[in-house]
Protein backbone atom coordinates (compact mmCIF):
# COMPACT_ATOMS: atom_id res chain seq x y z
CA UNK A 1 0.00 0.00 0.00
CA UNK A 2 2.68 2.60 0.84
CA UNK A 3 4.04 1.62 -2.98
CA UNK A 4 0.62 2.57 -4.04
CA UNK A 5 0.34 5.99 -2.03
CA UNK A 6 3.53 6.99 -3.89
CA UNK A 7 2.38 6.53 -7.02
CA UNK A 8 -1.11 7.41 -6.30
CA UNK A 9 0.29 10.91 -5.13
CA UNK A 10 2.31 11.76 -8.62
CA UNK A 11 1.30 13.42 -11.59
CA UNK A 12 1.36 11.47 -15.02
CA UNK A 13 2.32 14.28 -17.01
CA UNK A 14 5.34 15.81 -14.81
CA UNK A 15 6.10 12.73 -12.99
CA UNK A 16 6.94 15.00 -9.85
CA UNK A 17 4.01 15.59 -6.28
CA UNK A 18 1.23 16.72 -7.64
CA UNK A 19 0.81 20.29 -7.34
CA UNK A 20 -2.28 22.11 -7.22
CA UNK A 21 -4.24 18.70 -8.37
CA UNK A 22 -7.22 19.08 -11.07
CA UNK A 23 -9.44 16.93 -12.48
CA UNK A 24 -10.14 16.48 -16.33
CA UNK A 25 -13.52 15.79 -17.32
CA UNK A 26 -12.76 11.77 -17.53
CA UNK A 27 -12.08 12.03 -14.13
CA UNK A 28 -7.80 12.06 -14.98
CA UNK A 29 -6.12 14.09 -12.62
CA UNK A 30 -2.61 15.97 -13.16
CA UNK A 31 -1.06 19.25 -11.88
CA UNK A 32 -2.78 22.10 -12.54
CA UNK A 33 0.46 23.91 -14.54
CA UNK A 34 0.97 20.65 -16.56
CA UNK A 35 -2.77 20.79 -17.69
CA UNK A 36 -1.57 23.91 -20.42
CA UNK A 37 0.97 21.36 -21.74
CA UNK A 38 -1.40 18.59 -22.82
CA UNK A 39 -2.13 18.36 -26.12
CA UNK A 40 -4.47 20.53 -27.77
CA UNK A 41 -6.84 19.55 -30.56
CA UNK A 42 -6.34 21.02 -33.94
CA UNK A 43 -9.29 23.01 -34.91
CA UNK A 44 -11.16 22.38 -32.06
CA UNK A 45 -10.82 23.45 -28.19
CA UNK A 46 -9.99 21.66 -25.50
CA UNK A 47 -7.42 19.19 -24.60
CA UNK A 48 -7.05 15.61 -25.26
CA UNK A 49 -6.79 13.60 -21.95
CA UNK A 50 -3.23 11.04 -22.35
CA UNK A 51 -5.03 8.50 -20.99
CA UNK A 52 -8.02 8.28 -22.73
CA UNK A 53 -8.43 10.85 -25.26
CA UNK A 54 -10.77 12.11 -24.14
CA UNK A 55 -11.77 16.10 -24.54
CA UNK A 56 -11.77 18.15 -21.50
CA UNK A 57 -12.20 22.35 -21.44
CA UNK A 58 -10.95 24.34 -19.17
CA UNK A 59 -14.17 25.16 -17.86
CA UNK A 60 -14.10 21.66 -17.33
CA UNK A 61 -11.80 21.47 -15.07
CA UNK A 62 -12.35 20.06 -11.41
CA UNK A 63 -10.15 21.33 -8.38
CA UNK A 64 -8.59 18.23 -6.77
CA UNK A 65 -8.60 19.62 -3.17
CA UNK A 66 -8.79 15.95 -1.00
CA UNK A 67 -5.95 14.83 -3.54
CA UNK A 68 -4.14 18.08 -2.64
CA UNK A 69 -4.05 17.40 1.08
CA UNK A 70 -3.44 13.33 0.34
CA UNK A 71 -0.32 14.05 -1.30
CA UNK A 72 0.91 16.83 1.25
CA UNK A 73 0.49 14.05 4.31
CA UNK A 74 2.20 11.35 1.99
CA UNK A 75 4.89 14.09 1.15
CA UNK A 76 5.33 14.63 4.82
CA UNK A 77 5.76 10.55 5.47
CA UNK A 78 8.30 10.14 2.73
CA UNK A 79 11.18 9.01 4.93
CA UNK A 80 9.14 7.09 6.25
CA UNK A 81 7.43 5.80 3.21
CA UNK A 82 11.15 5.19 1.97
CA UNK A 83 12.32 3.09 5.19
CA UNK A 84 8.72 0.65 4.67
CA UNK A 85 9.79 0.50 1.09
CA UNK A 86 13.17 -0.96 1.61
CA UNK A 87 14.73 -4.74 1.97
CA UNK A 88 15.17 -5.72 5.50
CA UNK A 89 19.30 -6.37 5.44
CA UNK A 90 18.07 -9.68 7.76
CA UNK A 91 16.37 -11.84 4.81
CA UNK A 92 20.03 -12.63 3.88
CA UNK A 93 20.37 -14.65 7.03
CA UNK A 94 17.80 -16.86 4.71
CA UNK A 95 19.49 -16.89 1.99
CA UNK A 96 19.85 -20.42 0.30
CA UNK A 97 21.54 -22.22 -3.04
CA UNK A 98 19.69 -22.74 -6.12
CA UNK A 99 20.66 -24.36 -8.62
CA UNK A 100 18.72 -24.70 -11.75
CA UNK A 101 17.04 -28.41 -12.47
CA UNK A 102 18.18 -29.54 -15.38
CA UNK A 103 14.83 -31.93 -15.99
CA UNK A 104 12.37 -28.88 -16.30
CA UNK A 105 14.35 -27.37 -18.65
CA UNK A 106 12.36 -26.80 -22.08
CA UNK A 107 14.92 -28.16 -25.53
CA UNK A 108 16.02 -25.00 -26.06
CA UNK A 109 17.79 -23.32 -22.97
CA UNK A 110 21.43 -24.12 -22.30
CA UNK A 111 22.31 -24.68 -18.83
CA UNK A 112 25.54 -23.63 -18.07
CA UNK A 113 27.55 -26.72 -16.21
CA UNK A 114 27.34 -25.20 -12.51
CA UNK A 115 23.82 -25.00 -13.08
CA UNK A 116 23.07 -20.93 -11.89
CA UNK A 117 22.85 -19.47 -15.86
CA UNK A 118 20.51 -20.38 -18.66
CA UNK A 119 20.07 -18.84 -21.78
CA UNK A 120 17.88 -20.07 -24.92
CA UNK A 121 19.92 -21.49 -28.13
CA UNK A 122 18.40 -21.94 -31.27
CA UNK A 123 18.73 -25.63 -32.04
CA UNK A 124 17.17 -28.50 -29.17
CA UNK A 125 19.40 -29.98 -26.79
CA UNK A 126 19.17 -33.75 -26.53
CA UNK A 127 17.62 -34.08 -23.71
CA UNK A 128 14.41 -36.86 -22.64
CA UNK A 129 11.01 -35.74 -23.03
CA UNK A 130 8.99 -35.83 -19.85
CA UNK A 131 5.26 -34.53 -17.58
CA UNK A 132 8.57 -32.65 -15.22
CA UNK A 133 10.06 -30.54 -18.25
CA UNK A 134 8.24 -27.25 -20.31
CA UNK A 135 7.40 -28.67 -23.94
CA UNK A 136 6.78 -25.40 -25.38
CA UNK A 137 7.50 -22.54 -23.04
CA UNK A 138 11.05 -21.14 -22.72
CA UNK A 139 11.22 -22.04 -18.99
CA UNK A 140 12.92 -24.66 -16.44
CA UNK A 141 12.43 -24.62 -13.08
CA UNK A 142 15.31 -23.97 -10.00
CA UNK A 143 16.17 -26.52 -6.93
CA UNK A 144 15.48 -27.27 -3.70
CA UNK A 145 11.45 -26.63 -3.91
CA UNK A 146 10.22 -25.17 -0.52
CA UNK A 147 7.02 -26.54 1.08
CA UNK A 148 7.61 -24.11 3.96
CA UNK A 149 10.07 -21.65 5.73
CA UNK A 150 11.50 -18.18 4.52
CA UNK A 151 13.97 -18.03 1.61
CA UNK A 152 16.36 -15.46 -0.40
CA UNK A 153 17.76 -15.91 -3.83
CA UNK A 154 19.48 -13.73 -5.78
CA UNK A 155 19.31 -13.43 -9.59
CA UNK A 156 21.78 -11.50 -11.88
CA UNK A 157 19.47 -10.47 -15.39
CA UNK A 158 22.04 -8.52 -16.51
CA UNK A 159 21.14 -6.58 -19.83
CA UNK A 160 18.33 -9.28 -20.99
CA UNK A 161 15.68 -6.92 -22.73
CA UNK A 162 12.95 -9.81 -21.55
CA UNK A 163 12.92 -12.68 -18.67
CA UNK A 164 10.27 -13.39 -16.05
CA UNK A 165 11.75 -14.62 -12.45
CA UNK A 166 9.77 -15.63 -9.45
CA UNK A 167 8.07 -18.94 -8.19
CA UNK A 168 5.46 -21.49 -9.17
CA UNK A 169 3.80 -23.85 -7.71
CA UNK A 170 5.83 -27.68 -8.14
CA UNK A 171 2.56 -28.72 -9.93
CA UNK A 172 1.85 -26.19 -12.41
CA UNK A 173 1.01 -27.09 -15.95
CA UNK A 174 4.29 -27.83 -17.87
CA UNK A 175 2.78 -29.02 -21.22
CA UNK A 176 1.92 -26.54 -24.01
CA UNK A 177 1.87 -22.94 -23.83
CA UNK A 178 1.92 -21.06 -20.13
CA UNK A 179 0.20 -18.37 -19.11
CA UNK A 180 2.44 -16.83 -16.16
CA UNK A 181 -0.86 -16.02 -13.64
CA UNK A 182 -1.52 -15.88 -9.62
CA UNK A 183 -4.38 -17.72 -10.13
CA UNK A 184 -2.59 -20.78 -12.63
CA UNK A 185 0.35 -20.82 -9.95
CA UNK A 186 2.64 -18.18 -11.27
CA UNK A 187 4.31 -15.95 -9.35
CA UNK A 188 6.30 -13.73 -11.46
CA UNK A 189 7.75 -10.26 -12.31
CA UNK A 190 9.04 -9.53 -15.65
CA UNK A 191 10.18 -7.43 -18.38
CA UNK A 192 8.59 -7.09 -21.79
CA UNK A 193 9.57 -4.16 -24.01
CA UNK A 194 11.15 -2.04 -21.55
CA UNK A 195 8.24 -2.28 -19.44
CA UNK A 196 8.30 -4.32 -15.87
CA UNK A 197 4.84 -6.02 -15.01
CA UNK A 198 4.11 -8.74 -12.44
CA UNK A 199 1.48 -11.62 -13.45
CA UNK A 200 -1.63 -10.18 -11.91
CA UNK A 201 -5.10 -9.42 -13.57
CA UNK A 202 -4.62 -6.70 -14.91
CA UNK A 203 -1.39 -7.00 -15.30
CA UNK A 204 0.44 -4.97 -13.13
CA UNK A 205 2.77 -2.28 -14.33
CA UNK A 206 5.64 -1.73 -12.17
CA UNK A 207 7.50 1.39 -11.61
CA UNK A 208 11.59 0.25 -11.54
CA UNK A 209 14.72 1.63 -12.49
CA UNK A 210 16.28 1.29 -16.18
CA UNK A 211 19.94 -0.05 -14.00
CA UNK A 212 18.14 -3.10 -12.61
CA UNK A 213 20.52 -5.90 -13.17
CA UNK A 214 20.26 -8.39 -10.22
CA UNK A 215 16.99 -9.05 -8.24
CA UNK A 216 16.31 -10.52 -4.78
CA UNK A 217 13.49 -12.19 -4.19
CA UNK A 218 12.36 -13.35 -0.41
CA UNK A 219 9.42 -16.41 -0.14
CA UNK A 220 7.74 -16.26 2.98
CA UNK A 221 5.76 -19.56 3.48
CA UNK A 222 4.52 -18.67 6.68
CA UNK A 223 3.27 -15.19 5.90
CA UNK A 224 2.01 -16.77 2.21
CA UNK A 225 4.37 -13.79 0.27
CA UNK A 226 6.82 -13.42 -2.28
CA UNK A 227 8.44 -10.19 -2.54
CA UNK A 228 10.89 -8.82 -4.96
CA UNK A 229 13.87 -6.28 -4.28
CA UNK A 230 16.46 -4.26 -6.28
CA UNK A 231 19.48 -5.45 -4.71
CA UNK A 232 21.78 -2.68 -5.86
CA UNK A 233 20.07 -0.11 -3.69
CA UNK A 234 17.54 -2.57 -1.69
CA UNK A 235 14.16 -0.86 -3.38
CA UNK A 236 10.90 -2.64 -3.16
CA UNK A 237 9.53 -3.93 -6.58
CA UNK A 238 6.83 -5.82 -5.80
CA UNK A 239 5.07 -8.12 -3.30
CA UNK A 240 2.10 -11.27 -3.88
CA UNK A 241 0.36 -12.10 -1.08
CA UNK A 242 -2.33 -14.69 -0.06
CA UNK A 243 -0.17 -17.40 -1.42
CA UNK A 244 -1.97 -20.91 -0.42
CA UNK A 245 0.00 -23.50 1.17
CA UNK A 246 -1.40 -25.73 -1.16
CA UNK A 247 2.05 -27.62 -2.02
CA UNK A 248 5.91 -27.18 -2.31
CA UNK A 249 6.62 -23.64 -4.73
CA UNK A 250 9.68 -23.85 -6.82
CA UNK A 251 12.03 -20.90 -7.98
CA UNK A 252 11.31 -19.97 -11.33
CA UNK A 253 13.30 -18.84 -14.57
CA UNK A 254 12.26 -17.39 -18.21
CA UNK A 255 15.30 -16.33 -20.19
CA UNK A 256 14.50 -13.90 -23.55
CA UNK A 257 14.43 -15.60 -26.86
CA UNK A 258 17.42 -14.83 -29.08
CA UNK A 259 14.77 -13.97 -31.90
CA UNK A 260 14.19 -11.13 -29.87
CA UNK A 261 16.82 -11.04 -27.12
CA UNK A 262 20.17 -11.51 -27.84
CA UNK A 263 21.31 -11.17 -24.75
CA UNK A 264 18.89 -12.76 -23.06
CA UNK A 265 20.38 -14.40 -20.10
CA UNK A 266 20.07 -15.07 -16.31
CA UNK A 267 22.44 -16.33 -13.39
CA UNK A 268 21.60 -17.28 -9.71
CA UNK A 269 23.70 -15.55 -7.54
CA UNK A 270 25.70 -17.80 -5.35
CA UNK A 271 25.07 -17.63 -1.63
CA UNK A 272 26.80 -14.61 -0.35
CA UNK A 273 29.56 -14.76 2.06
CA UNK A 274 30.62 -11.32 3.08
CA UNK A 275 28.11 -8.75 4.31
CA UNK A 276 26.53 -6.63 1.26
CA UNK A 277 25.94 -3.11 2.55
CA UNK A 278 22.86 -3.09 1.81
CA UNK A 279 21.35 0.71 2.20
CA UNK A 280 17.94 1.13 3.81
CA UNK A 281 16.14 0.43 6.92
CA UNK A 282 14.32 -2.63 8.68
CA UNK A 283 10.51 -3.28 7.99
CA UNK A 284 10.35 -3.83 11.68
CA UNK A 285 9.40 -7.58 12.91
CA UNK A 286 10.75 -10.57 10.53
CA UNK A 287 9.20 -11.25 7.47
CA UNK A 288 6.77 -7.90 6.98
CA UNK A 289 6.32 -6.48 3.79
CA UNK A 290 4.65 -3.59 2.36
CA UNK A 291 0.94 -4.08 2.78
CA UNK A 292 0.42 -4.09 -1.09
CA UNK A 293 -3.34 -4.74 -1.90
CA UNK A 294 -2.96 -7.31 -5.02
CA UNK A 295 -5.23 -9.06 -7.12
CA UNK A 296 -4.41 -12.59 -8.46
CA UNK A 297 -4.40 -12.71 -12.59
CA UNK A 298 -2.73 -13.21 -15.08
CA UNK A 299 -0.09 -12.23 -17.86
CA UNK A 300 0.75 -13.63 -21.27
CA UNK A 301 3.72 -15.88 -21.61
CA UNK A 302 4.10 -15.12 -25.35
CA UNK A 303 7.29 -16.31 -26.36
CA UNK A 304 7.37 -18.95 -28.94
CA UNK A 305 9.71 -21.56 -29.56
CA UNK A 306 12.22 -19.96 -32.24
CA UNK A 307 11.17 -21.20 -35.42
CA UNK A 308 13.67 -22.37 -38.15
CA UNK A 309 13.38 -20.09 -40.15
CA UNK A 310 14.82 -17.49 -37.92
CA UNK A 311 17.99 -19.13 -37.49
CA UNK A 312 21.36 -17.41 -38.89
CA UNK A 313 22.68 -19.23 -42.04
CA UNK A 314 25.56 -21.25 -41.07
CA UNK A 315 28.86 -22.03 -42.87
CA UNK A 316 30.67 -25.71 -42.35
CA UNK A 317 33.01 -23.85 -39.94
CA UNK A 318 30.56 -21.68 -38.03
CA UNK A 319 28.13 -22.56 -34.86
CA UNK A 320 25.18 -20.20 -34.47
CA UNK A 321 25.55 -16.55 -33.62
CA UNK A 322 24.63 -17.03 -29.99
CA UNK A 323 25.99 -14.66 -27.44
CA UNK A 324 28.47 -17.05 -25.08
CA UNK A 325 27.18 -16.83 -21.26
């Protein structure tokens, strides 16, 4: 929720506190200095709304005086706001190996031989068909699974353009295409044309910094949450909650295509052994999180299966033009 005040308190146009808040006909609401800068309509007056087109006049126009004093308190609980929305520096004490299971893996990632990086090729690996491994989607599944406890992995996604990282449940539908949803078992944040989303209904567009190369991510089994951090500076990205204890969940991994991704690749972070420095304060007790109000959905898994015809042409002496791990 205190994610959600933040945002909820900033103007779409100028990106900054809204000042002097107004309403638009629609009902969108923006600073009252940034409503001059919209965009007029030629020939006609009035201003097109950005987020639904619609036509608004300034006589139109709706002062936003509850949303003015809403965003002054919230302004006035920013450090505080800042502290709830950091990593507690104590989830490392749960921090465990994973490695990545080999027998989930779909035919087309390559596992590197210590097991923490996959990337997807563009020819199959030999490897035996089974119910355990992902058929179609580009996706294999990390070790130990965790029927219960607190856990922290860390995962390096270094300039992939697309990936999806979280958990799933250890019975979720492997055969065919997958749908990355709350509600199918899917636990997931991910990138998709330089926009981060996590797999709610609607899909869930998440506010995170371009330089985000290594995530954390924290299960609580007890508390039924998964929450995701930017380890760099320890920023909150995103937290699911209500997660049943239905059955073990298992970490989860969704390198880019190279159709689309050349440099799609991820790494789990081996288990650290020095103290990281991370900067921000506690959330208090063990194992709170942000109080974020989610709803369980969904989010297309889209990626296909690179088809042959998308392959580089090959000489006698060359392998495909893959980018190395």
């Amino acid at each position: 929720m205190a994610a959600h005040l933040q945002d909820s308190s900033r103007c779409p146009v100028c990106l900054t506190y809204l000042e002097v808040p107004v309403y638009l006909k629609c009902g969108f609401a923006c600073c009252l200095h940034c409503f001059d800068s919209l965009q007029r309509e030629p020939g006609r007056e009035g201003f097109r709304c950005p987020s639904c087109s619609a036509l608004s006049q300034r006589k139109d126009l709706r002062p936003g005086t509850h949303l003015g004093r809403l965003v002054s308190r919230i302004r006035e609980l920013e450090p505080q706001l800042k502290a709830v929305l950091h990593m507690n520096p104590n989830v490392h004490k749960f921090q465990v190996e994973v490695t990545l299971d080999v027998d989930t893996a779909n035919h087309y990632l390559i596992i590197s031989e210590d097991l923490r990086s996959v990337r997807c090729g563009y020819s199959k690996q030999t490897w035996s068909a089974g119910a355990q491994r992902f058929d179609y989607a580009l996706c294999v599944l990390g070790s130990p699974g965790f029927p219960s406890g607190r856990h922290y992995w860390e995962v390096d996604v270094g300039m992939s353009k697309a990936w999806d990282v979280g958990v799933c449940r250890d019975s979720a539908d492997r055969q065919g295409p997958i749908l990355l949803s709350a509600e199918l078992g899917f636990w997931t944040v991910g990138l998709r044309k330089d926009l981060f989303q996590a797999s709610t209904r609607p899909v869930t567009m998440l506010s995170v910094s371009p330089r985000l190369h290594r995530l954390g991510i924290f299960l609580d089994m007890n508390l039924g949450t998964v929450s995701f951090y930017h380890v760099s500076d320890g920023a909150h990205i995103f937290t699911f909650t209500g997660i049943p204890a239905v059955g073990p969940l298992r970490p989860f991994f969704a390198p880019g295509s190279p159709t689309t991704d050349g440099q799609g690749f991820l790494r789990i972070c081996p288990k650290a052994q020095k103290e990281r420095g991370i900067q921000g304060a506690g959330l208090g007790r063990m194992g709170a999180t942000p109080e974020d109000i989610l709803h369980r959905g969904q989010t297309e898994f889209s990626r296909e299966v690179p088809r042959a015809s998308r392959r580089p042409r090959r000489s006698p002496d060359k392998t495909p033009a893959i980018l190395p791990l």
